[in-house]
N, C-alpha and C. Protein backbone atom coordinates (compact mmCIF):
# COMPACT_ATOMS: atom_id res chain seq x y z
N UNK A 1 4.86 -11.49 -22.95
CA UNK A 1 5.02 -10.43 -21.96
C UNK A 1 4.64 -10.98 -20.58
N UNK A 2 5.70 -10.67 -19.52
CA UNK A 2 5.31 -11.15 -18.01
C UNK A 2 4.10 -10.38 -17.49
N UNK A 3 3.26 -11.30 -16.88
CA UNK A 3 2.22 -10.94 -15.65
C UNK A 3 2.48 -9.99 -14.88
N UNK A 4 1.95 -8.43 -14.97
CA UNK A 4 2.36 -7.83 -13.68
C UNK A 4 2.18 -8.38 -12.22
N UNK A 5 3.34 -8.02 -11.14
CA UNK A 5 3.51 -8.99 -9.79
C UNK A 5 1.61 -8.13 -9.56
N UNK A 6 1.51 -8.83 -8.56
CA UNK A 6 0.21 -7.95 -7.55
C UNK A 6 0.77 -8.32 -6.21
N UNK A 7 0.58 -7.00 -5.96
CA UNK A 7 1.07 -6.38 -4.50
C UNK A 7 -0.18 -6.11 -4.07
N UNK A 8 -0.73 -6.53 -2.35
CA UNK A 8 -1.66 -5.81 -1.36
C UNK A 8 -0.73 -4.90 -0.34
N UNK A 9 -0.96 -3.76 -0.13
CA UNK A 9 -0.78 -2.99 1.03
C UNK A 9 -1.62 -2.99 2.05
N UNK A 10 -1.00 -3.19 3.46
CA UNK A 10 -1.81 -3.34 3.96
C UNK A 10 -1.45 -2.23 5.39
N UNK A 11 -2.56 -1.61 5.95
CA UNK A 11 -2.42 -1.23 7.31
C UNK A 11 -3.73 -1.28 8.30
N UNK A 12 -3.84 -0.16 9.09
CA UNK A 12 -4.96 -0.57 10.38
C UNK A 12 -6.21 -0.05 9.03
N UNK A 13 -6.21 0.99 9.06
CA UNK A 13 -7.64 1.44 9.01
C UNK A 13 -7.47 1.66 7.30
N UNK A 14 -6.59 1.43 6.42
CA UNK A 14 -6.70 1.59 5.38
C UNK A 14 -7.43 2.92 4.29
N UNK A 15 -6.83 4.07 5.58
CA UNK A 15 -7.00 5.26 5.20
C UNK A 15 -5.70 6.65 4.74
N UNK A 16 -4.68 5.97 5.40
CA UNK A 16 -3.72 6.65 4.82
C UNK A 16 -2.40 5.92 4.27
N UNK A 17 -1.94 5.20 4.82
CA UNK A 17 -0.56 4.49 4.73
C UNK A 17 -0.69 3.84 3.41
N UNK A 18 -1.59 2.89 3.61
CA UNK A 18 -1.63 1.97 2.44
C UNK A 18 -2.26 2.29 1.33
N UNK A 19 -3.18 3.61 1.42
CA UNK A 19 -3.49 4.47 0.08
C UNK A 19 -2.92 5.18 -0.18
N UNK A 20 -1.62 5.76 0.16
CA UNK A 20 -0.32 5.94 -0.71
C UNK A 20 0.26 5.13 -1.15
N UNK A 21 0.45 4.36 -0.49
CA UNK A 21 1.37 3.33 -1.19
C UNK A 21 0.78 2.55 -2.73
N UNK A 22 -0.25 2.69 -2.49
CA UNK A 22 -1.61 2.13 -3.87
C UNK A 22 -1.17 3.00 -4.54
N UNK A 23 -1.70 4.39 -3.92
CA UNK A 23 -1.32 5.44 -5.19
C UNK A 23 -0.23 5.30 -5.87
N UNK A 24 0.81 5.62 -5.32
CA UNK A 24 2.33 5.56 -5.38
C UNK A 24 2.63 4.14 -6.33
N UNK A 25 2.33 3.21 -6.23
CA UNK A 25 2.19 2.29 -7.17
C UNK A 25 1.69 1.95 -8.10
N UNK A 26 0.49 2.73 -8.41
CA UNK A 26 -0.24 3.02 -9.32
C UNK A 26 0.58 3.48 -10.39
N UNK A 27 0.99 4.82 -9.85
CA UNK A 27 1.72 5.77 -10.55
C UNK A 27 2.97 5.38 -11.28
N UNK A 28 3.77 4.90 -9.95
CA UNK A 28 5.20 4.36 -10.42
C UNK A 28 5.57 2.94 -10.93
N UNK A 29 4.09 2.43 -10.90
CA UNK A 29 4.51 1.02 -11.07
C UNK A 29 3.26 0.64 -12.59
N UNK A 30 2.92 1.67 -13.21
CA UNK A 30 1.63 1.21 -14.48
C UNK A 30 2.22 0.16 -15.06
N UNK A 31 1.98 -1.22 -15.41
CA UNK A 31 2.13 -2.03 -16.25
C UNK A 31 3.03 -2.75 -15.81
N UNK A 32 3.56 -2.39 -14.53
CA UNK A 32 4.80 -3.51 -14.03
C UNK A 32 4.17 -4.39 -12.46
N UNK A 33 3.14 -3.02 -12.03
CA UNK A 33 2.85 -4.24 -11.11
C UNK A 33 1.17 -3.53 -11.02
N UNK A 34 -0.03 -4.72 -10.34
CA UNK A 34 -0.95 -4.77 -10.12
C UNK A 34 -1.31 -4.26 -8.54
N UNK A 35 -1.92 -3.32 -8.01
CA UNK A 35 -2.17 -2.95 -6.46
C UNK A 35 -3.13 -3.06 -6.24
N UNK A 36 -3.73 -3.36 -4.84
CA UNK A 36 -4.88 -3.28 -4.00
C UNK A 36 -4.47 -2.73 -2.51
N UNK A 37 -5.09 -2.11 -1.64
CA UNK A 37 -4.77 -1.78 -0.32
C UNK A 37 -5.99 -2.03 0.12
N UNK A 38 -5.72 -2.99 1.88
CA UNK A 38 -6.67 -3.01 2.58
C UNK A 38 -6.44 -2.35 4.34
N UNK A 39 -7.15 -3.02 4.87
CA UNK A 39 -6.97 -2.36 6.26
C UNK A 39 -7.65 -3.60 7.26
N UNK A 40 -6.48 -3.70 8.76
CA UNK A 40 -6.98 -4.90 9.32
C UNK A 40 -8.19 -4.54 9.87
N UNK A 41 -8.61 -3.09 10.08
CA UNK A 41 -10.05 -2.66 10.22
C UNK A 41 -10.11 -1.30 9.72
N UNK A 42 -10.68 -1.78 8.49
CA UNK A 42 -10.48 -0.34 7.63
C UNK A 42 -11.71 0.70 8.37
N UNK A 43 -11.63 1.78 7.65
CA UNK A 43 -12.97 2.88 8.04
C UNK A 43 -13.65 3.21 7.43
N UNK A 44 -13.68 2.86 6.19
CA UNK A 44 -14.03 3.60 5.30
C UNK A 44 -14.17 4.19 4.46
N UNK A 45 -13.38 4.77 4.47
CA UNK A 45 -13.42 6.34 3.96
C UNK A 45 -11.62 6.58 3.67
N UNK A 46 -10.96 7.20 2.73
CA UNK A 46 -9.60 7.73 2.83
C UNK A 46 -9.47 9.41 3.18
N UNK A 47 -8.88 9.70 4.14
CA UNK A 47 -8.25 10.96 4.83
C UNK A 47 -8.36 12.06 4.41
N UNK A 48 -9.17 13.14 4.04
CA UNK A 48 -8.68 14.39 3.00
C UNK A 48 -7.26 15.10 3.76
N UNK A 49 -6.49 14.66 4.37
CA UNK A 49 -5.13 15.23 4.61
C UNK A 49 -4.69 14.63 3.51
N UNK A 50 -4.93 13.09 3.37
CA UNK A 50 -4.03 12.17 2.59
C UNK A 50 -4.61 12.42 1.02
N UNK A 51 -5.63 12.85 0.86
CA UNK A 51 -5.89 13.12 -0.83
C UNK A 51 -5.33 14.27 -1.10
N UNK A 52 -5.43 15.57 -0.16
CA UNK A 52 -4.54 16.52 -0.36
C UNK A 52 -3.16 16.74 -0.29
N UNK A 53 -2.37 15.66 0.35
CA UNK A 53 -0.89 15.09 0.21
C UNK A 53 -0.42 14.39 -1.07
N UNK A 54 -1.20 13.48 -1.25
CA UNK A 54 -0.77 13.33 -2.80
C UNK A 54 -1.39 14.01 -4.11
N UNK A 55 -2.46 15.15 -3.88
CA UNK A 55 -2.56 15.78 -5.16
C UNK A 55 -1.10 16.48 -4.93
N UNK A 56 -0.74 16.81 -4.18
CA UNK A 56 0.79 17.55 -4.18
C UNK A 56 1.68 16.82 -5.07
N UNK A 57 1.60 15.90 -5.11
CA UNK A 57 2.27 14.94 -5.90
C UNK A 57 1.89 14.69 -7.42
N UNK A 58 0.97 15.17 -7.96
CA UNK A 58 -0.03 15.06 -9.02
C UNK A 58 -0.42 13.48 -8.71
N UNK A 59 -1.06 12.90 -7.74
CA UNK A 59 -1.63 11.79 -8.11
C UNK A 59 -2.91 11.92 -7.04
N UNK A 60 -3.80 11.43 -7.97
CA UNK A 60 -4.84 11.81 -7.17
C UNK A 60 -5.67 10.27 -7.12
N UNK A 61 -5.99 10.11 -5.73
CA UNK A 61 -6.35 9.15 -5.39
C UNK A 61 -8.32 9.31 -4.92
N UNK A 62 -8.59 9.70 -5.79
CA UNK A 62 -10.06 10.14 -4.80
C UNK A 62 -11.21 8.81 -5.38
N UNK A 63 -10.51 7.81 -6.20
CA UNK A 63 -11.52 7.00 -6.73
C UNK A 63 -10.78 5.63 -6.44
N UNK A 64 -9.90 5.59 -5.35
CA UNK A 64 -9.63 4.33 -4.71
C UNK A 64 -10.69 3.96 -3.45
N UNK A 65 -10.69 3.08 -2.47
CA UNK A 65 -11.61 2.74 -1.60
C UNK A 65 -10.68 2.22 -0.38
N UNK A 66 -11.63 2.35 0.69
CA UNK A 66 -10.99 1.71 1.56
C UNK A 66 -11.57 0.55 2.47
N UNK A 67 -10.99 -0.41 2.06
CA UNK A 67 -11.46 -1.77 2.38
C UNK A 67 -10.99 -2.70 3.70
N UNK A 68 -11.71 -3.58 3.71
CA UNK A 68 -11.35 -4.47 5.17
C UNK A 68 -11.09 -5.37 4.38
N UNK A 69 -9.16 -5.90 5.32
CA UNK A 69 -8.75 -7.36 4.53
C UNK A 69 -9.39 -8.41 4.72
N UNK A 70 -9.64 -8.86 3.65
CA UNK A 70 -9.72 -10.47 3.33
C UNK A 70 -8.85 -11.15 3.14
N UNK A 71 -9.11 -12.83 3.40
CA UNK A 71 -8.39 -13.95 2.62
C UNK A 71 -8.49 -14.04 1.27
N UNK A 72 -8.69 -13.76 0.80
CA UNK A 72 -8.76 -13.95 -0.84
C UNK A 72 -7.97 -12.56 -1.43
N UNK A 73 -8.12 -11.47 -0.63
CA UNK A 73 -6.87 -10.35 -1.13
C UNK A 73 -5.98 -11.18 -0.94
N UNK A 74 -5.18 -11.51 0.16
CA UNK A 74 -4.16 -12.27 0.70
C UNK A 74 -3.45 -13.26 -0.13
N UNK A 75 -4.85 -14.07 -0.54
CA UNK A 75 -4.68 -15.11 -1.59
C UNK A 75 -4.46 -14.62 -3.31
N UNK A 76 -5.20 -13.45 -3.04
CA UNK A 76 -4.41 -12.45 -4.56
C UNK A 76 -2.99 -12.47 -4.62
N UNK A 77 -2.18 -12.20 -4.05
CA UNK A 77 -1.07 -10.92 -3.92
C UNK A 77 -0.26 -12.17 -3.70
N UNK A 78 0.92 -11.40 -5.24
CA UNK A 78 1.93 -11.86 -4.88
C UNK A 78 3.02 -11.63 -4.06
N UNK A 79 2.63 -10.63 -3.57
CA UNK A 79 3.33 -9.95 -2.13
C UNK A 79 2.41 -9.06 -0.97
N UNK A 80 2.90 -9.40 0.08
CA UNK A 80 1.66 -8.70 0.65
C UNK A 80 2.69 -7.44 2.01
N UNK A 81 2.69 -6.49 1.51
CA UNK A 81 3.11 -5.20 2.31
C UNK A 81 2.56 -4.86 3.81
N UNK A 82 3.33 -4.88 4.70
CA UNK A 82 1.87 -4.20 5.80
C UNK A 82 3.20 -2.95 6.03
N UNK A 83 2.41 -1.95 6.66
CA UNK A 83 3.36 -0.88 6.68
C UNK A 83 2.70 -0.25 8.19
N UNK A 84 3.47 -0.79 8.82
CA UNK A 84 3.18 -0.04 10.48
C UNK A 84 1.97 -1.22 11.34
N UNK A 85 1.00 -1.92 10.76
CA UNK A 85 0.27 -1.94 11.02
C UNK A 85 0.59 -3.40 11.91
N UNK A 86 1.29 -4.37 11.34
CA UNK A 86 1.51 -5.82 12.18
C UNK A 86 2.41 -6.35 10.94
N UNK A 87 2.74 -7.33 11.51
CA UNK A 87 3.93 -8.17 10.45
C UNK A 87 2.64 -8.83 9.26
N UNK A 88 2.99 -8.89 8.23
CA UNK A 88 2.48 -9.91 7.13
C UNK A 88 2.54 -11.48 7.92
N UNK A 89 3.61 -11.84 8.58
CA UNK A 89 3.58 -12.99 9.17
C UNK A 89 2.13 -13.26 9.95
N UNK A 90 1.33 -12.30 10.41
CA UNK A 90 0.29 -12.08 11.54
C UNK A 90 -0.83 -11.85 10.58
N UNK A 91 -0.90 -11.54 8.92
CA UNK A 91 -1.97 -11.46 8.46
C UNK A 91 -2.08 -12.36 7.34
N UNK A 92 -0.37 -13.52 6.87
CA UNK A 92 -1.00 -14.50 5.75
C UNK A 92 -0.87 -15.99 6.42
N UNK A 93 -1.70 -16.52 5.87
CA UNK A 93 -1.92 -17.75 6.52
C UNK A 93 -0.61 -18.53 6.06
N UNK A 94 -0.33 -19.72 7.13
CA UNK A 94 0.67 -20.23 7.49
C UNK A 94 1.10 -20.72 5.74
N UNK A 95 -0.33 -21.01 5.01
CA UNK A 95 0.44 -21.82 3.69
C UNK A 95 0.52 -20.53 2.98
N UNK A 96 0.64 -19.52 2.71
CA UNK A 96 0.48 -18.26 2.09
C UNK A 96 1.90 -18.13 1.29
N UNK A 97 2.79 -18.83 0.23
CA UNK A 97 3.73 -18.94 -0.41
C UNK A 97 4.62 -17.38 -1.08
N UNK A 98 3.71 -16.29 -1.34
CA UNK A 98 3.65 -15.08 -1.51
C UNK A 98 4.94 -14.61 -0.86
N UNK A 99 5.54 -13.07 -0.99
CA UNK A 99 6.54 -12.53 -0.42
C UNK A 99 5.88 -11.83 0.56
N UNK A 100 6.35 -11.66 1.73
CA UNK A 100 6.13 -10.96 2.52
C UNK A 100 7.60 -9.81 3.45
N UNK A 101 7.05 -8.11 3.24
CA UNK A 101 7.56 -7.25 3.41
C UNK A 101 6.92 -6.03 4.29
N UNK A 102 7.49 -6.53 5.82
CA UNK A 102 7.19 -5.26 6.47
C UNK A 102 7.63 -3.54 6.78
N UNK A 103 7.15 -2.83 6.36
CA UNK A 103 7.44 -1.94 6.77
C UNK A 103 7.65 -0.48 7.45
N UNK A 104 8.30 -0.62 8.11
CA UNK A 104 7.75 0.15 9.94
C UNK A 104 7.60 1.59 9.58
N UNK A 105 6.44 2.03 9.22
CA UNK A 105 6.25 3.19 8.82
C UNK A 105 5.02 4.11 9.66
N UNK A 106 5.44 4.84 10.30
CA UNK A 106 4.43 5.83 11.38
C UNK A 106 2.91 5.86 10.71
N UNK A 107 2.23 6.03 11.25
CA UNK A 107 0.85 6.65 11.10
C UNK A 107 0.35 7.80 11.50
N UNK A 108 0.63 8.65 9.92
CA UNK A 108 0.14 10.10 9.66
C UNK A 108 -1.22 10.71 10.03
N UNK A 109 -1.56 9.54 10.78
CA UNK A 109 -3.32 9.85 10.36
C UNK A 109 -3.32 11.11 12.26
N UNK A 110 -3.66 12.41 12.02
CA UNK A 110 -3.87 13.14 12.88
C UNK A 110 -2.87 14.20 13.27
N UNK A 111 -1.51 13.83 12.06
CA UNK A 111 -0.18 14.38 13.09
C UNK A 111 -0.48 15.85 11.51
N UNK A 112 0.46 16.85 11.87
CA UNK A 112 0.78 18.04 11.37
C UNK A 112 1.23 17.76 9.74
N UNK A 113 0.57 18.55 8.97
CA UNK A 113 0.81 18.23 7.48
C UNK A 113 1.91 17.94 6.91
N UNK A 114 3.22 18.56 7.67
CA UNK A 114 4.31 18.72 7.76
C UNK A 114 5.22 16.93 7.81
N UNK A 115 4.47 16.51 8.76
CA UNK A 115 4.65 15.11 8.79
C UNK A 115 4.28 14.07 8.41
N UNK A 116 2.53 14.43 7.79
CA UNK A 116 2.15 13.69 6.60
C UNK A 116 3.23 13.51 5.73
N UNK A 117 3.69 14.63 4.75
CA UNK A 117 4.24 14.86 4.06
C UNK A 117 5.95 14.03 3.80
N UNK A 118 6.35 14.41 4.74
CA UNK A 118 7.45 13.28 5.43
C UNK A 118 7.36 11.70 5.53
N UNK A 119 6.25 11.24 5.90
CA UNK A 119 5.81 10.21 6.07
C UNK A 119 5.16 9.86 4.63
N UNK A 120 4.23 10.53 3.68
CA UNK A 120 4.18 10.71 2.31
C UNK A 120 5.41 10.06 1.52
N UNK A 121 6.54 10.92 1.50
CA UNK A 121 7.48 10.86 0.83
C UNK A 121 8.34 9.61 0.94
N UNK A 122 8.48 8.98 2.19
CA UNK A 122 9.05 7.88 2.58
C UNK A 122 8.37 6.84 1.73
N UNK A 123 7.26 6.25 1.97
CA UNK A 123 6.38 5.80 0.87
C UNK A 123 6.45 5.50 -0.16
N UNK A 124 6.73 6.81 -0.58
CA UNK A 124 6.94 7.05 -2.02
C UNK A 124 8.04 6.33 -2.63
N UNK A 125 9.26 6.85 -1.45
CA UNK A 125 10.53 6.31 -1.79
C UNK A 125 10.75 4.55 -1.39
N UNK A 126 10.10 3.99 -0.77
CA UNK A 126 9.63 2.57 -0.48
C UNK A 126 9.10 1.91 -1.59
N UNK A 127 8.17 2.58 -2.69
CA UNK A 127 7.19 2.07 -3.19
C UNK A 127 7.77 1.70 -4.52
N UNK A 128 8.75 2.83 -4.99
CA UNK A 128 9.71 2.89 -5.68
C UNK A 128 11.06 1.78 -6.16
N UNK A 129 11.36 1.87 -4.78
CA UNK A 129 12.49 0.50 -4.43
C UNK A 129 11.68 -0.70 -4.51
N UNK A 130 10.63 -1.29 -4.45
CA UNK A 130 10.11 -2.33 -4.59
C UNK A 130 9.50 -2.54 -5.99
N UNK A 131 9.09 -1.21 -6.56
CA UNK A 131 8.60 -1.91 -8.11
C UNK A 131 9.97 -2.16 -9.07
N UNK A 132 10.53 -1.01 -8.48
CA UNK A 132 12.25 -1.56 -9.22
C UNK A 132 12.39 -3.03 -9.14
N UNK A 133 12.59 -3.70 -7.69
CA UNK A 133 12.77 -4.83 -7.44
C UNK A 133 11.92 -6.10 -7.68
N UNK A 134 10.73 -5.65 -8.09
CA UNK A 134 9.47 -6.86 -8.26
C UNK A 134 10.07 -7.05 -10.40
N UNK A 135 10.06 -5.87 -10.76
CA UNK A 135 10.70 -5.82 -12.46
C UNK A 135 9.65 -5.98 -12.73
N UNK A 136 8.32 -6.31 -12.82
CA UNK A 136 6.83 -6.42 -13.42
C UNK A 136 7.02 -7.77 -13.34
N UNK A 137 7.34 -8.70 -12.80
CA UNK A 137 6.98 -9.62 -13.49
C UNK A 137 6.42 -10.62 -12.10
N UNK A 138 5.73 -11.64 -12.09
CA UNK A 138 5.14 -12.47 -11.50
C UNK A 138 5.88 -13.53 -10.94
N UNK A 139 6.02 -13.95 -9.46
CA UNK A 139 7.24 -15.29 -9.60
C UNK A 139 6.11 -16.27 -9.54
């Protein structure tokens, strides 16, 4: 049986963007791919807009974390996601062999639930198209 891929998500503060996308991969991706999300200066803490956006979803994220990237996440991941936050080009080091996939996705953090939600769903539908495309397996 193939290695699930491992994917890092990555954005600024590693409070909303990229803990959907964890979630969302969690969910849609059990046994096909491995997730972590960090933040190029995380806060902390994840959003209660954003835990209450995806219990909407039935996935509940309240026992993920939110972390500051490292090199050694980096050096985890067989792909490394940034979503709004800067190109992957700007966060893996020059020998970093891994896939790298940006994608330009707003930051929900403050705007109307309405647009969480929107911005939620996009995600979702991102997160989707890529575990399809990774197939579980490890290159």
């Amino acid at each position: 049986m193939p290695e699930p891929a491992r994917v890092l998500f990555v954005c600024v503060g590693n409070a909303c963007r990229s803990q959907m996308a964890e979630g969302f991969a969690k969910a849609h991706g059990s046994g096909k791919v491995e997730v972590r999300s960090a933040g190029t200066s995380a806060i902390g803490f994840i959003t209660r807009d954003v835990i209450t956006t995806m219990k909407e979803k039935d996935i509940d994220i309240t026992a993920q974390t939110s972390d500051q990237l490292t090199d050694e996440m980096v050096g985890w991941a067989d792909v490394v996601v940034t979503l709004g936050c800067c190109t992957a080009d700007q966060i893996c080091p020059v020998s970093y062999e891994g896939g790298k996939i940006d994608w330009p996705v707003e930051d929900p953090l403050g705007r109307p639930m309405e647009e969480m939600r929107r911005i939620r769903d996009e995600i979702e539908t991102r997160v989707k198209a890529l575990v399809e495309e990774l197939g579980g397996e490890r290159s």
